[in-house]
C-alpha atoms as a PDB file:
ATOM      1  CA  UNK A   1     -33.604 -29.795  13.426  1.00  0.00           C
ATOM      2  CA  UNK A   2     -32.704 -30.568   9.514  1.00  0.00           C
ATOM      3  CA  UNK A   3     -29.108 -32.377   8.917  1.00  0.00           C
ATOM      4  CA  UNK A   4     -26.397 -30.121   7.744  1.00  0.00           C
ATOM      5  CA  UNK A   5     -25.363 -30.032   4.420  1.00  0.00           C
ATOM      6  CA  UNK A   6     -22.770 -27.563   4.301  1.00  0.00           C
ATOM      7  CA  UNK A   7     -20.277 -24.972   5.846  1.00  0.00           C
ATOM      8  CA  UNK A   8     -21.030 -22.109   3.910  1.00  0.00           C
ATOM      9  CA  UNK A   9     -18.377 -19.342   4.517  1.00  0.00           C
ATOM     10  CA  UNK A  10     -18.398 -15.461   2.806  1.00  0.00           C
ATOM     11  CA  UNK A  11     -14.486 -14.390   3.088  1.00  0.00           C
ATOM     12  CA  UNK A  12     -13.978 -11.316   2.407  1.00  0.00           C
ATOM     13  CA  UNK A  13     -11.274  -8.519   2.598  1.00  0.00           C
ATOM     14  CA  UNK A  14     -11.862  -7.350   6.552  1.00  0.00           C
ATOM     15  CA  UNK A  15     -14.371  -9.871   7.381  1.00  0.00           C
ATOM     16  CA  UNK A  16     -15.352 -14.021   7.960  1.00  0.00           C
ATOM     17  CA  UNK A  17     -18.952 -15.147   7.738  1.00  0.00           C
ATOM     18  CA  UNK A  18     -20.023 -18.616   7.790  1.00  0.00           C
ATOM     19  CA  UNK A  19     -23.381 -20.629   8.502  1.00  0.00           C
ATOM     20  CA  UNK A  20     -24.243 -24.313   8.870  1.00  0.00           C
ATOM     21  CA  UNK A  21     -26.684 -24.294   6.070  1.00  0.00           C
ATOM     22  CA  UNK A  22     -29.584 -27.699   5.239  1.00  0.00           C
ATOM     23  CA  UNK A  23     -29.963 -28.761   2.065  1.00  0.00           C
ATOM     24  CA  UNK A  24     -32.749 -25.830   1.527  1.00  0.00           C
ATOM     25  CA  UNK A  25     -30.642 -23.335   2.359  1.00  0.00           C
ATOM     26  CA  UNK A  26     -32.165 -22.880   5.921  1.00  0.00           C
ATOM     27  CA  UNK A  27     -29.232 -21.726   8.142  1.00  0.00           C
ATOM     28  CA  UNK A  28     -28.733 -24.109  11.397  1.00  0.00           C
ATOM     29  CA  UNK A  29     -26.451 -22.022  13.169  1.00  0.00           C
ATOM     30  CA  UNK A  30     -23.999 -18.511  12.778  1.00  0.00           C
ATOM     31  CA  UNK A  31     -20.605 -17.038  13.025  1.00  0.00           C
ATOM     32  CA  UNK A  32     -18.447 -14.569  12.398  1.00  0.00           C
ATOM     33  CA  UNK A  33     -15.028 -12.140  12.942  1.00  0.00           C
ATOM     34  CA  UNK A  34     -13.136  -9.727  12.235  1.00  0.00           C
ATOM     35  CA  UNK A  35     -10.552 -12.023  10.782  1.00  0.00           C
ATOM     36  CA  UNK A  36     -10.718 -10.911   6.906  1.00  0.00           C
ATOM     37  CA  UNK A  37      -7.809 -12.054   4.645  1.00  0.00           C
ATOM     38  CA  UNK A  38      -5.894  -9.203   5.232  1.00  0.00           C
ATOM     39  CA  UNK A  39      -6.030 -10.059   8.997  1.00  0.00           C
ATOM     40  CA  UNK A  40      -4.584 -13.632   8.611  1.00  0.00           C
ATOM     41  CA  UNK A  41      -0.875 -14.277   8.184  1.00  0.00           C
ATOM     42  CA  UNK A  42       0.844 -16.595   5.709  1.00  0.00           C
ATOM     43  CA  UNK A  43       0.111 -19.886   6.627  1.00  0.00           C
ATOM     44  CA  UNK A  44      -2.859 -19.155   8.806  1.00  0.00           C
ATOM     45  CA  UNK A  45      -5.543 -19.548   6.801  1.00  0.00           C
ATOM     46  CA  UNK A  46      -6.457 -23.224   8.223  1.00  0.00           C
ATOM     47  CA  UNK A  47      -6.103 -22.278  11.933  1.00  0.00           C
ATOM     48  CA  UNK A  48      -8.490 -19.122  11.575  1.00  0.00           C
ATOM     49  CA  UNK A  49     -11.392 -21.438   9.468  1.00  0.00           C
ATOM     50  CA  UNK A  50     -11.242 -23.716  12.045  1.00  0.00           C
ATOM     51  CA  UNK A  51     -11.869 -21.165  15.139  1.00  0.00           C
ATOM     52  CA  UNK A  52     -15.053 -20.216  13.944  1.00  0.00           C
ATOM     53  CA  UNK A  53     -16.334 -24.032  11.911  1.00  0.00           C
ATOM     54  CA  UNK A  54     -14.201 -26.195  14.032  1.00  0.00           C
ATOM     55  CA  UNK A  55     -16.857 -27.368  16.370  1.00  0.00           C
ATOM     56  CA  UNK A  56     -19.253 -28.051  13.331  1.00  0.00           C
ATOM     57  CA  UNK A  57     -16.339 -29.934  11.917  1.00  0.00           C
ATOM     58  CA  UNK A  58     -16.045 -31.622  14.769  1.00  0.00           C
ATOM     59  CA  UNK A  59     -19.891 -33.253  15.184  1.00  0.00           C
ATOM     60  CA  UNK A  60     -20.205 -33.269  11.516  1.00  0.00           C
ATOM     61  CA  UNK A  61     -17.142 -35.095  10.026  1.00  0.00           C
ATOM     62  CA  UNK A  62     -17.111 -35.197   6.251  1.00  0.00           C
ATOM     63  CA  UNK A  63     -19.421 -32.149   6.180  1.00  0.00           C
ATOM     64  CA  UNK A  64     -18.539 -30.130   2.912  1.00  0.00           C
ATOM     65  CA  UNK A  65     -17.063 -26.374   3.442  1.00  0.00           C
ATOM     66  CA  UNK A  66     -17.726 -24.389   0.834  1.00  0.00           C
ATOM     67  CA  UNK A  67     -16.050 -21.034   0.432  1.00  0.00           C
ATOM     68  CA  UNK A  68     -16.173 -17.626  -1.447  1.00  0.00           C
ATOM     69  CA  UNK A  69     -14.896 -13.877  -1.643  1.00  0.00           C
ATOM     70  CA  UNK A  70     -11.539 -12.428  -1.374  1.00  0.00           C
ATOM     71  CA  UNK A  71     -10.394 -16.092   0.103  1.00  0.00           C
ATOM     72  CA  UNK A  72      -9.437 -16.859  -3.703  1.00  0.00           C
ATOM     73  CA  UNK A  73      -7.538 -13.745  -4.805  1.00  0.00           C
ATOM     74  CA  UNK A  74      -3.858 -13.390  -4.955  1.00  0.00           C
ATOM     75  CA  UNK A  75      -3.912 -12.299  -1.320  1.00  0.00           C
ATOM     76  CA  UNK A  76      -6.599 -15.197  -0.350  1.00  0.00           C
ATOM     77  CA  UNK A  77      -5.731 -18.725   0.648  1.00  0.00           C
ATOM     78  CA  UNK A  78      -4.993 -20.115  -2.532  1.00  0.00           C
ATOM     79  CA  UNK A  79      -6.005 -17.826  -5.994  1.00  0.00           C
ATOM     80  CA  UNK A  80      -9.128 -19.946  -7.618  1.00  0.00           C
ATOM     81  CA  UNK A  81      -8.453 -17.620 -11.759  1.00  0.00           C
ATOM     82  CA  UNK A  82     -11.603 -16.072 -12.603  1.00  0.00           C
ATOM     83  CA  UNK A  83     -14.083 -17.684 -14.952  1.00  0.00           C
ATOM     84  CA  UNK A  84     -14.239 -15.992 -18.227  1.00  0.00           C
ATOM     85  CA  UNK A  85     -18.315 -15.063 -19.068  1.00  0.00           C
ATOM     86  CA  UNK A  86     -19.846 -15.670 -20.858  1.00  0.00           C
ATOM     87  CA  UNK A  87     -20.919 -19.000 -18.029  1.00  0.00           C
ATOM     88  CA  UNK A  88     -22.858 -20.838 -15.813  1.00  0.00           C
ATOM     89  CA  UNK A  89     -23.513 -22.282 -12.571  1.00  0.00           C
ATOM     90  CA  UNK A  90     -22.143 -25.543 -14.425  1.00  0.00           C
ATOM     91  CA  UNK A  91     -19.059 -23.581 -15.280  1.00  0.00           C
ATOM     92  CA  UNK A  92     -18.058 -21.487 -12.230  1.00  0.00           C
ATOM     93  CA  UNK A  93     -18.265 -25.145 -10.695  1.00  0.00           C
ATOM     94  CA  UNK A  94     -16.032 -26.849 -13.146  1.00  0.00           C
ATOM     95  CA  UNK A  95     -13.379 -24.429 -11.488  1.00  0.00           C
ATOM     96  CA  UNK A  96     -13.588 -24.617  -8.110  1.00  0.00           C
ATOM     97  CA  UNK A  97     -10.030 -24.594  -6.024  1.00  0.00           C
ATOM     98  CA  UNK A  98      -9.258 -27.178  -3.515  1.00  0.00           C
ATOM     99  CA  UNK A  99      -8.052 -26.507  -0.333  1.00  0.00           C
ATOM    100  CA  UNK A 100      -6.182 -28.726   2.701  1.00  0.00           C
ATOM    101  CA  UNK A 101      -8.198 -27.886   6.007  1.00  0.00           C
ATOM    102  CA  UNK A 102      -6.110 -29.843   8.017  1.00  0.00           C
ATOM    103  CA  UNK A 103      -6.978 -33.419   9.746  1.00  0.00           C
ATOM    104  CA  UNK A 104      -7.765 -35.075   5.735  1.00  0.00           C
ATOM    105  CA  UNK A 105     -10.594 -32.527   5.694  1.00  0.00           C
ATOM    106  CA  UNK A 106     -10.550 -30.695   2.211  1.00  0.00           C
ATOM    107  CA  UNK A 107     -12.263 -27.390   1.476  1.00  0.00           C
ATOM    108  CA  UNK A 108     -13.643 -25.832  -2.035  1.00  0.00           C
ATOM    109  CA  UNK A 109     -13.060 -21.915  -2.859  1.00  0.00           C
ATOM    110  CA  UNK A 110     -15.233 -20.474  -5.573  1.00  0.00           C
ATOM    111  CA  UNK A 111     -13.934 -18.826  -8.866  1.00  0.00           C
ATOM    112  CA  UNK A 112     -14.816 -14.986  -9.192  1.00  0.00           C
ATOM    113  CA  UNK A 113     -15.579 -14.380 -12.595  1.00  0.00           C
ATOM    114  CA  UNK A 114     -14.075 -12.004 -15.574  1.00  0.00           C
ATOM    115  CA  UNK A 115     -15.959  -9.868 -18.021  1.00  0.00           C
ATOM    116  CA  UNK A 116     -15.366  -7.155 -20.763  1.00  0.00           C
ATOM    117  CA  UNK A 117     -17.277  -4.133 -21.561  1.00  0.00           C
ATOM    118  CA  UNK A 118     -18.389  -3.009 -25.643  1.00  0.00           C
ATOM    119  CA  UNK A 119     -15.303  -0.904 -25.301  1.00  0.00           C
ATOM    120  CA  UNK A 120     -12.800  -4.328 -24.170  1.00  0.00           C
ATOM    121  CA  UNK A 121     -12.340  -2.785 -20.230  1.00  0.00           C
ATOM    122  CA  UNK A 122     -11.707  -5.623 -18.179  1.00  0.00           C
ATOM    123  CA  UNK A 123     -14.024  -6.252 -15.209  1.00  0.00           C
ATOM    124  CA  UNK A 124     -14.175  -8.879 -12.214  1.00  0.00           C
ATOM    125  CA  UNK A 125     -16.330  -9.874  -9.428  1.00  0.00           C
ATOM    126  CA  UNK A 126     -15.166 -12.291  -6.187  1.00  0.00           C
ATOM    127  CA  UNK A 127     -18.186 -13.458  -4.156  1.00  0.00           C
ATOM    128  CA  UNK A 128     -20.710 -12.066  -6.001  1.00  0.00           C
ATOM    129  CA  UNK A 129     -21.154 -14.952  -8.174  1.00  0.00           C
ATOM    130  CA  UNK A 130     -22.067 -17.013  -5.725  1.00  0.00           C
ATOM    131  CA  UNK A 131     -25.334 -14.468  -5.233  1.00  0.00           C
ATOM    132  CA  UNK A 132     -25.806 -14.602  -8.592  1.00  0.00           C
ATOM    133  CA  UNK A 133     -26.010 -18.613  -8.680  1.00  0.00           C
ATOM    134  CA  UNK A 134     -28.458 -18.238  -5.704  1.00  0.00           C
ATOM    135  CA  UNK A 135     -30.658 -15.849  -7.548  1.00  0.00           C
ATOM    136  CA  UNK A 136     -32.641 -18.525  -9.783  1.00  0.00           C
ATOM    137  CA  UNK A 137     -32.694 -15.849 -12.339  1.00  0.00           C
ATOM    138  CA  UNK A 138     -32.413 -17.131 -15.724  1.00  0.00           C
ATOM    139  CA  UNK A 139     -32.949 -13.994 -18.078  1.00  0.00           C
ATOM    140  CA  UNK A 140     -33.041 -10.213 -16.368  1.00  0.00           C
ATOM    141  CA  UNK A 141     -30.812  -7.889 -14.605  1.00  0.00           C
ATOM    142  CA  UNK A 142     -29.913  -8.373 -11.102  1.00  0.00           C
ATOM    143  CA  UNK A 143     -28.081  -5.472  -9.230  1.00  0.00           C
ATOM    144  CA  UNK A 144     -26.016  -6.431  -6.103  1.00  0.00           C
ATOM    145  CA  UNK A 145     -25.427  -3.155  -4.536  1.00  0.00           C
ATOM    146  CA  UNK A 146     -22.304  -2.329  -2.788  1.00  0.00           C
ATOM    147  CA  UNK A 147     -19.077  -0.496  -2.206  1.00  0.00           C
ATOM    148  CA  UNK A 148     -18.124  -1.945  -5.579  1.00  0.00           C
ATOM    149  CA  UNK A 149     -22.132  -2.120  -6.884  1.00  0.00           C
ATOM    150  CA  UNK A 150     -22.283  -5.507  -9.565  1.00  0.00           C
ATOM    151  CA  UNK A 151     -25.030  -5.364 -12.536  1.00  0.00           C
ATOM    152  CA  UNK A 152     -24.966  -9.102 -14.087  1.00  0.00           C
ATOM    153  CA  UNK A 153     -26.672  -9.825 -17.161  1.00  0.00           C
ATOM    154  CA  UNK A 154     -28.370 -13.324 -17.465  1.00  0.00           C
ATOM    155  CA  UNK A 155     -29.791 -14.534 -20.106  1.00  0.00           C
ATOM    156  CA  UNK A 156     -31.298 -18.788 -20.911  1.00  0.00           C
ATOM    157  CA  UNK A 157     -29.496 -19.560 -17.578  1.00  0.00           C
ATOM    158  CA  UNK A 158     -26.091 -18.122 -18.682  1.00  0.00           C
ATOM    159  CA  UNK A 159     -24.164 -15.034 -16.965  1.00  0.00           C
ATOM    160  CA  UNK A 160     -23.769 -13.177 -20.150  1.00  0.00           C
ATOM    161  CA  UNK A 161     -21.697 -10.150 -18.570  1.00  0.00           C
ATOM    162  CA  UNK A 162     -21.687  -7.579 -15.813  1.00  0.00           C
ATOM    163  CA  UNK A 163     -20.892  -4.274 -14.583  1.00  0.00           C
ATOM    164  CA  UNK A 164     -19.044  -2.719 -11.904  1.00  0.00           C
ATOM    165  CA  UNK A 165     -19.968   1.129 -10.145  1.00  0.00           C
ATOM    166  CA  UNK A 166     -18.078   2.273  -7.529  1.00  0.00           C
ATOM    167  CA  UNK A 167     -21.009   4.173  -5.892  1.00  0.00           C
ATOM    168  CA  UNK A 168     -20.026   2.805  -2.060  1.00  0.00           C
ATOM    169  CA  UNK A 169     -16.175   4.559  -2.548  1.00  0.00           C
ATOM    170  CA  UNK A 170     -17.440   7.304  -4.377  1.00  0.00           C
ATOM    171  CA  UNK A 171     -20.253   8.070  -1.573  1.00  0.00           C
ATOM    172  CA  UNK A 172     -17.799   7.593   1.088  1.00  0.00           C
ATOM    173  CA  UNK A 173     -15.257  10.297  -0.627  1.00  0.00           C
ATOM    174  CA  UNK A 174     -18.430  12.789  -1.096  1.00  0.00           C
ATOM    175  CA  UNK A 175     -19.257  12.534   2.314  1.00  0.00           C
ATOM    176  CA  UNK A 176     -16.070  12.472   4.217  1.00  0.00           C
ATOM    177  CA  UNK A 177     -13.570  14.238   1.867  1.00  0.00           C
ATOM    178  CA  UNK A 178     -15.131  17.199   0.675  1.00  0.00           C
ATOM    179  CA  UNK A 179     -16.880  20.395   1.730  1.00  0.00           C
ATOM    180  CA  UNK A 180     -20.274  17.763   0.963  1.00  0.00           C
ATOM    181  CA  UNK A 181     -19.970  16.117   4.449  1.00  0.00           C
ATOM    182  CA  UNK A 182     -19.366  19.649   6.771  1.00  0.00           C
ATOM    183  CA  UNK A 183     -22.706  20.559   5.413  1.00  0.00           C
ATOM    184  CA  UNK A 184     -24.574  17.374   6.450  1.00  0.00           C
ATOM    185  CA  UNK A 185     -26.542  17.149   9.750  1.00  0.00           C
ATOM    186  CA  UNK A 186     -28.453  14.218  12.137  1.00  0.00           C
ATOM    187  CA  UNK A 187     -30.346  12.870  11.954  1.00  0.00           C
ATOM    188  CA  UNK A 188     -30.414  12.313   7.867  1.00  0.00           C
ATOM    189  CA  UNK A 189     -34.200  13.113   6.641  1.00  0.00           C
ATOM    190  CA  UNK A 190     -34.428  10.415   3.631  1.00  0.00           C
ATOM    191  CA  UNK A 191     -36.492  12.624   2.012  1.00  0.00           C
ATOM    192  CA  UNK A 192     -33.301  14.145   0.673  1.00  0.00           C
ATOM    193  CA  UNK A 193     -32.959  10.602  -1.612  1.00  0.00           C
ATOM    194  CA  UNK A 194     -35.496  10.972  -3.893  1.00  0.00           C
ATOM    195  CA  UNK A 195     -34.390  14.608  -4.909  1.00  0.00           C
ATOM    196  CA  UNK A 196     -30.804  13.393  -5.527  1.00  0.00           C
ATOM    197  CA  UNK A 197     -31.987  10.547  -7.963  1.00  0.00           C
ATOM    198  CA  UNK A 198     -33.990  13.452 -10.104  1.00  0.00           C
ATOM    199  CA  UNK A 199     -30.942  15.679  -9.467  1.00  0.00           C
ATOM    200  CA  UNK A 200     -28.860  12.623 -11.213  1.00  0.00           C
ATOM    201  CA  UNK A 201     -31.485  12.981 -14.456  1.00  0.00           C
ATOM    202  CA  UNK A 202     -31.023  16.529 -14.940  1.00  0.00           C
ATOM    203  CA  UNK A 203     -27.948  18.035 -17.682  1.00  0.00           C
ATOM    204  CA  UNK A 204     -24.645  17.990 -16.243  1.00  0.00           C
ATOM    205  CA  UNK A 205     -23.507  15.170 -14.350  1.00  0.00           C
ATOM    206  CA  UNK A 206     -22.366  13.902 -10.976  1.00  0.00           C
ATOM    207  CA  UNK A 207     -19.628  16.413 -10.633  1.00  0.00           C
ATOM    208  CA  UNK A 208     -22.287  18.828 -11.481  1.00  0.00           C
ATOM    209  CA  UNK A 209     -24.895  17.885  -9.637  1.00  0.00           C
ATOM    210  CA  UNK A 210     -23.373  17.385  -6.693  1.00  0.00           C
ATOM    211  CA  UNK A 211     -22.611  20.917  -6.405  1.00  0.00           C
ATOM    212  CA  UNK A 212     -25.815  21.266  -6.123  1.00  0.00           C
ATOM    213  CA  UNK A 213     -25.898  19.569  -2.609  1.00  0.00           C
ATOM    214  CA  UNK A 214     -23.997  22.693  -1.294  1.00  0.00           C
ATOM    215  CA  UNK A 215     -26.149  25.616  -3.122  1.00  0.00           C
ATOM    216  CA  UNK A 216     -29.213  24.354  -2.208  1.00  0.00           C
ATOM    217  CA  UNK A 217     -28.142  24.235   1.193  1.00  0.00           C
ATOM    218  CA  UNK A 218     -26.708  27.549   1.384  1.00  0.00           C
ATOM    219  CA  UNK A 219     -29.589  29.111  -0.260  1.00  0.00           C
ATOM    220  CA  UNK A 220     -31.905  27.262   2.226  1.00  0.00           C
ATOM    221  CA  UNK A 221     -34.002  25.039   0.035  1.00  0.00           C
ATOM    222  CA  UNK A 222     -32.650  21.921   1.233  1.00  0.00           C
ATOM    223  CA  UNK A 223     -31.775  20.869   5.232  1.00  0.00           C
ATOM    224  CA  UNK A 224     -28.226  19.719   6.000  1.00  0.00           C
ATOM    225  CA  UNK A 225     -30.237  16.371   7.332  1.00  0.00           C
ATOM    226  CA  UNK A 226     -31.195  15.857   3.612  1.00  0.00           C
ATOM    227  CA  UNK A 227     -27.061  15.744   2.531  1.00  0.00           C
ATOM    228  CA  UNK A 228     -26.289  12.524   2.620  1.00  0.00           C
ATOM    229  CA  UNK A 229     -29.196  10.846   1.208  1.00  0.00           C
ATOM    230  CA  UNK A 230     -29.351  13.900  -1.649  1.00  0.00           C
ATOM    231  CA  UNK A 231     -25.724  12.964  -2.612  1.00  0.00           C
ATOM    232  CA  UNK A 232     -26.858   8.550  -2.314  1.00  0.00           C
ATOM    233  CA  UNK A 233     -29.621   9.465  -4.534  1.00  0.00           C
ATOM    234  CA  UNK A 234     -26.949  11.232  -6.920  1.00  0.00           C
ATOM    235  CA  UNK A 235     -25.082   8.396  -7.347  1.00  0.00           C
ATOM    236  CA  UNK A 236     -27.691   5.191  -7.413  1.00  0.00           C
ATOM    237  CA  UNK A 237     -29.844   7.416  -9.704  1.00  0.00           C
ATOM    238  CA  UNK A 238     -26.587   7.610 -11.549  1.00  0.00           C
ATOM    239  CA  UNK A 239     -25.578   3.975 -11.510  1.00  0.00           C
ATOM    240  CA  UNK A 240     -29.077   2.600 -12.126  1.00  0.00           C
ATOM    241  CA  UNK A 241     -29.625   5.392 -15.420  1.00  0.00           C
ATOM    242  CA  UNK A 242     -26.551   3.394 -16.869  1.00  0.00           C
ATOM    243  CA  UNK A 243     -26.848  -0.048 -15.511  1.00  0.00           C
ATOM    244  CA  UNK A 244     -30.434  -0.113 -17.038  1.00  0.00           C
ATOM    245  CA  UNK A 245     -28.867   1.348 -20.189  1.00  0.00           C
ATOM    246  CA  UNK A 246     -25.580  -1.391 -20.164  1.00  0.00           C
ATOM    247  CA  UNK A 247     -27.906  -4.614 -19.223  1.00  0.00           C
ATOM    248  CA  UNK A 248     -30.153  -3.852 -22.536  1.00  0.00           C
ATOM    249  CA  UNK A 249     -33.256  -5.507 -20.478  1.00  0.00           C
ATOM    250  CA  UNK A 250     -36.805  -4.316 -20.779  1.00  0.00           C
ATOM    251  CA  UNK A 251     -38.076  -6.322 -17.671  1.00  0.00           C
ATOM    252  CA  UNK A 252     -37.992  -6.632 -14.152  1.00  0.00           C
ATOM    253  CA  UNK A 253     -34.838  -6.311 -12.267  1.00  0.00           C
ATOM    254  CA  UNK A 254     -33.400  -8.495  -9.156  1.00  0.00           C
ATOM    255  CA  UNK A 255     -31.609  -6.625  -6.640  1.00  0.00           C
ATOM    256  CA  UNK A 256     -29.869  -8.729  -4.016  1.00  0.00           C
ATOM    257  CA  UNK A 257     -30.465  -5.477  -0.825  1.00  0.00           C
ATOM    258  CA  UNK A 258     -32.629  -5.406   2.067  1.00  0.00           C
ATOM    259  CA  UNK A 259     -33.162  -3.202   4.458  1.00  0.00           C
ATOM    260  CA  UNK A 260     -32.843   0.625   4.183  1.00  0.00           C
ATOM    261  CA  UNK A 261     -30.193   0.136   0.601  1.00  0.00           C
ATOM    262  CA  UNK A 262     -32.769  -1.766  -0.845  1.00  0.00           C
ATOM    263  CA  UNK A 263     -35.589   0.698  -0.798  1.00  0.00           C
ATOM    264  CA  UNK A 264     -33.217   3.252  -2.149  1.00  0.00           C
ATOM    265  CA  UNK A 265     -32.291   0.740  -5.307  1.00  0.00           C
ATOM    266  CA  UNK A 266     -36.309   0.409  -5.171  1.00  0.00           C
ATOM    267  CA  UNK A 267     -37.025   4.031  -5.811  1.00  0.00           C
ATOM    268  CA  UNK A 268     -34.505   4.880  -7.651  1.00  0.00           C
ATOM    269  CA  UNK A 269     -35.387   1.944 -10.232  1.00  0.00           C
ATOM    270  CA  UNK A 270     -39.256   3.058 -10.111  1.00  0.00           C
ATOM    271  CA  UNK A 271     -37.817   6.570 -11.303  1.00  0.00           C
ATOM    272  CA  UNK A 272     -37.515   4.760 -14.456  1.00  0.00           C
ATOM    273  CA  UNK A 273     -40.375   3.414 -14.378  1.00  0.00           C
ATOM    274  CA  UNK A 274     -39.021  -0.629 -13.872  1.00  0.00           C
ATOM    275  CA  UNK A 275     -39.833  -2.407 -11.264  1.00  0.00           C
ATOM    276  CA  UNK A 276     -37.537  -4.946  -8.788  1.00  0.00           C
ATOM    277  CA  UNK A 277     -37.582  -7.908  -7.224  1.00  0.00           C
ATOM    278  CA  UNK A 278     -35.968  -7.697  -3.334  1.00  0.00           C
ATOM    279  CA  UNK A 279     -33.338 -10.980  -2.452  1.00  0.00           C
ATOM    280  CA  UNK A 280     -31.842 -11.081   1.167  1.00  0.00           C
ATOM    281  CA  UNK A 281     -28.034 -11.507   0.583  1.00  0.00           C
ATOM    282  CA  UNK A 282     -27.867 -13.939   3.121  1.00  0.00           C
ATOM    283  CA  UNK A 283     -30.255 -16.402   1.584  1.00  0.00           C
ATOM    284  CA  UNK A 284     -28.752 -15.946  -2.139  1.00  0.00           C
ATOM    285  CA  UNK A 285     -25.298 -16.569  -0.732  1.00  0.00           C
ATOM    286  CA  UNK A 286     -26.258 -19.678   1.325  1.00  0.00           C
ATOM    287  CA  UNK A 287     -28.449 -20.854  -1.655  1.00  0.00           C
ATOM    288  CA  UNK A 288     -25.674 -20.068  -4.325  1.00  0.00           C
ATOM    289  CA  UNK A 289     -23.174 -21.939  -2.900  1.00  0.00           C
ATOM    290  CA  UNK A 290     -25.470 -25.034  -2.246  1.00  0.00           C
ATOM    291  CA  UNK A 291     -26.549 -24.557  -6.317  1.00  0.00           C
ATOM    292  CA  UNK A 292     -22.486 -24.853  -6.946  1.00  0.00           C
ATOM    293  CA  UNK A 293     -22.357 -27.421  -4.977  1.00  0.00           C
ATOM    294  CA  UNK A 294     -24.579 -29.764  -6.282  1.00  0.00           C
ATOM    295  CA  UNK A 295     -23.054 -28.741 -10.183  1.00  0.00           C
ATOM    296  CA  UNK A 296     -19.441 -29.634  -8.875  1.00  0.00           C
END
């Protein structure tokens, strides 16, 4: 087995993730709970680390612990401010937070970073980062789909900007709020994708469009099992229309997906006739925080 570099730990909001990573990245070992920030009390932050690392803590002493997410917001352990873009990997590193893990161990929490639109909106990003500094992209568009869905623009090595769509909330309101999600059957036919990204091309709009997802249904052209995945396609065809149109980049795009969310980003990004290059979130994460690492 290859010697641990790194406890590499994804802290987010409802959820803890960490691996014992080697200095390529390849994870050694898993775990994970539901213990998000919002789970931990004040104060508790070292005690609920060390119930999921403490026993690779304990036959690795010394062995760096590396963390991002929600672990650095106002709510987190400690806030780590976010790093103004344009930046780097060199940069985000320059501003990592230090944190007391108890027994003269001392942990690191990653920066999220800041960014403003052509208009001046603010936007920010916690975790996501530390995909992007995995990504070995150093000029393109990489998408890192989500709830809160991230569109980074890179350019000579440097994070130049980046975007935020709420396409996870607003699919989740579509589908469980509204008259959308009665119609909707199982098992979902992902056929029904593909017709909701051209439905997001045509005149009108989402709120238009996704009207659409009823009539067609109650005029029987389209299967309830096609709902869902009509009204997904809506809103990625949606998202990646303007992302391509925000990130100003004529080549190929990275999009840090796999599985079923990844072939979606896929088709909807051949729609417009651009191709995309498929990173496991996993490895970028492990591999970003090893690339910080190594800067700090």
């Amino acid at each position: 087995m290859s010697a641990p570099k790194l406890i590499a730990v994804d802290w987010g909001t409802t959820r803890l993730r960490a691996w014992l990573v080697d200095a390529d990245g390849g994870v050694l070992a898993r775990a994970g709970a539901d213990e998000g920030i919002m789970a931990v009390p004040p104060g508790g932050f070292p005690a609920a680390l060390r119930r999921q690392v403490g026993p690779w803590l304990g036959a690795h002493p010394g062995l760096p612990v590396a963390m991002a997410g929600m672990v650095g917001s106002r709510n987190g352990w400690v806030e780590a401010p976010y790093v103004e873009c344009p930046t780097t990997v060199a940069g985000i590193a320059a501003k990592l937070a230090r944190v007391d893990l108890g027994d003269g161990v001392e942990g690191l929490i990653v920066p999220g970073l800041a960014a403003r639109d052509s208009s001046g909106a603010p936007d920010v990003m916690r975790g996501e980062e530390t995909k992007l500094a995995g990504c070995d992209v150093t000029d393109g568009a990489v998408v890192m789909p989500g709830t809160h869905a991230k569109w980074a623009r890179v350019g000579d090595g440097e994070i130049r900007g980046f975007s935020t769509f709420m396409t996870g909330d607003f699919y989740a309101a579509l589908t469980e709020h509204t008259i959308l999600g009665k119609l909707a059957e199982e098992p979902e036919d992902e056929a029904g994708f593909l017709r909701g990204v051209q439905a997001s091309r045509r005149p009108g709009g989402l709120t238009h469009q996704a009207f659409s997802a009823r009539t067609l249904v109650l005029m029987g052209e389209m299967p309830g099992a096609q709902v869902k995945p009509y009204v997904s396609g809506l809103l990625i065809g949606g998202e990646v229309a303007q992302g391509l149109a925000m990130s100003d980049d004529k080549g190929g795009v990275t999009v840090v997906a796999d599985g079923p969310l990844g072939r979606f980003y896929e088709l909807a990004l051949a729609e417009h006739g651009r191709e995309c290059r498929l990173l496991a979130p996993e490895d970028v994460f492990v591999r970003g925080l090893l690339r910080i690492l190594d800067a700090a």
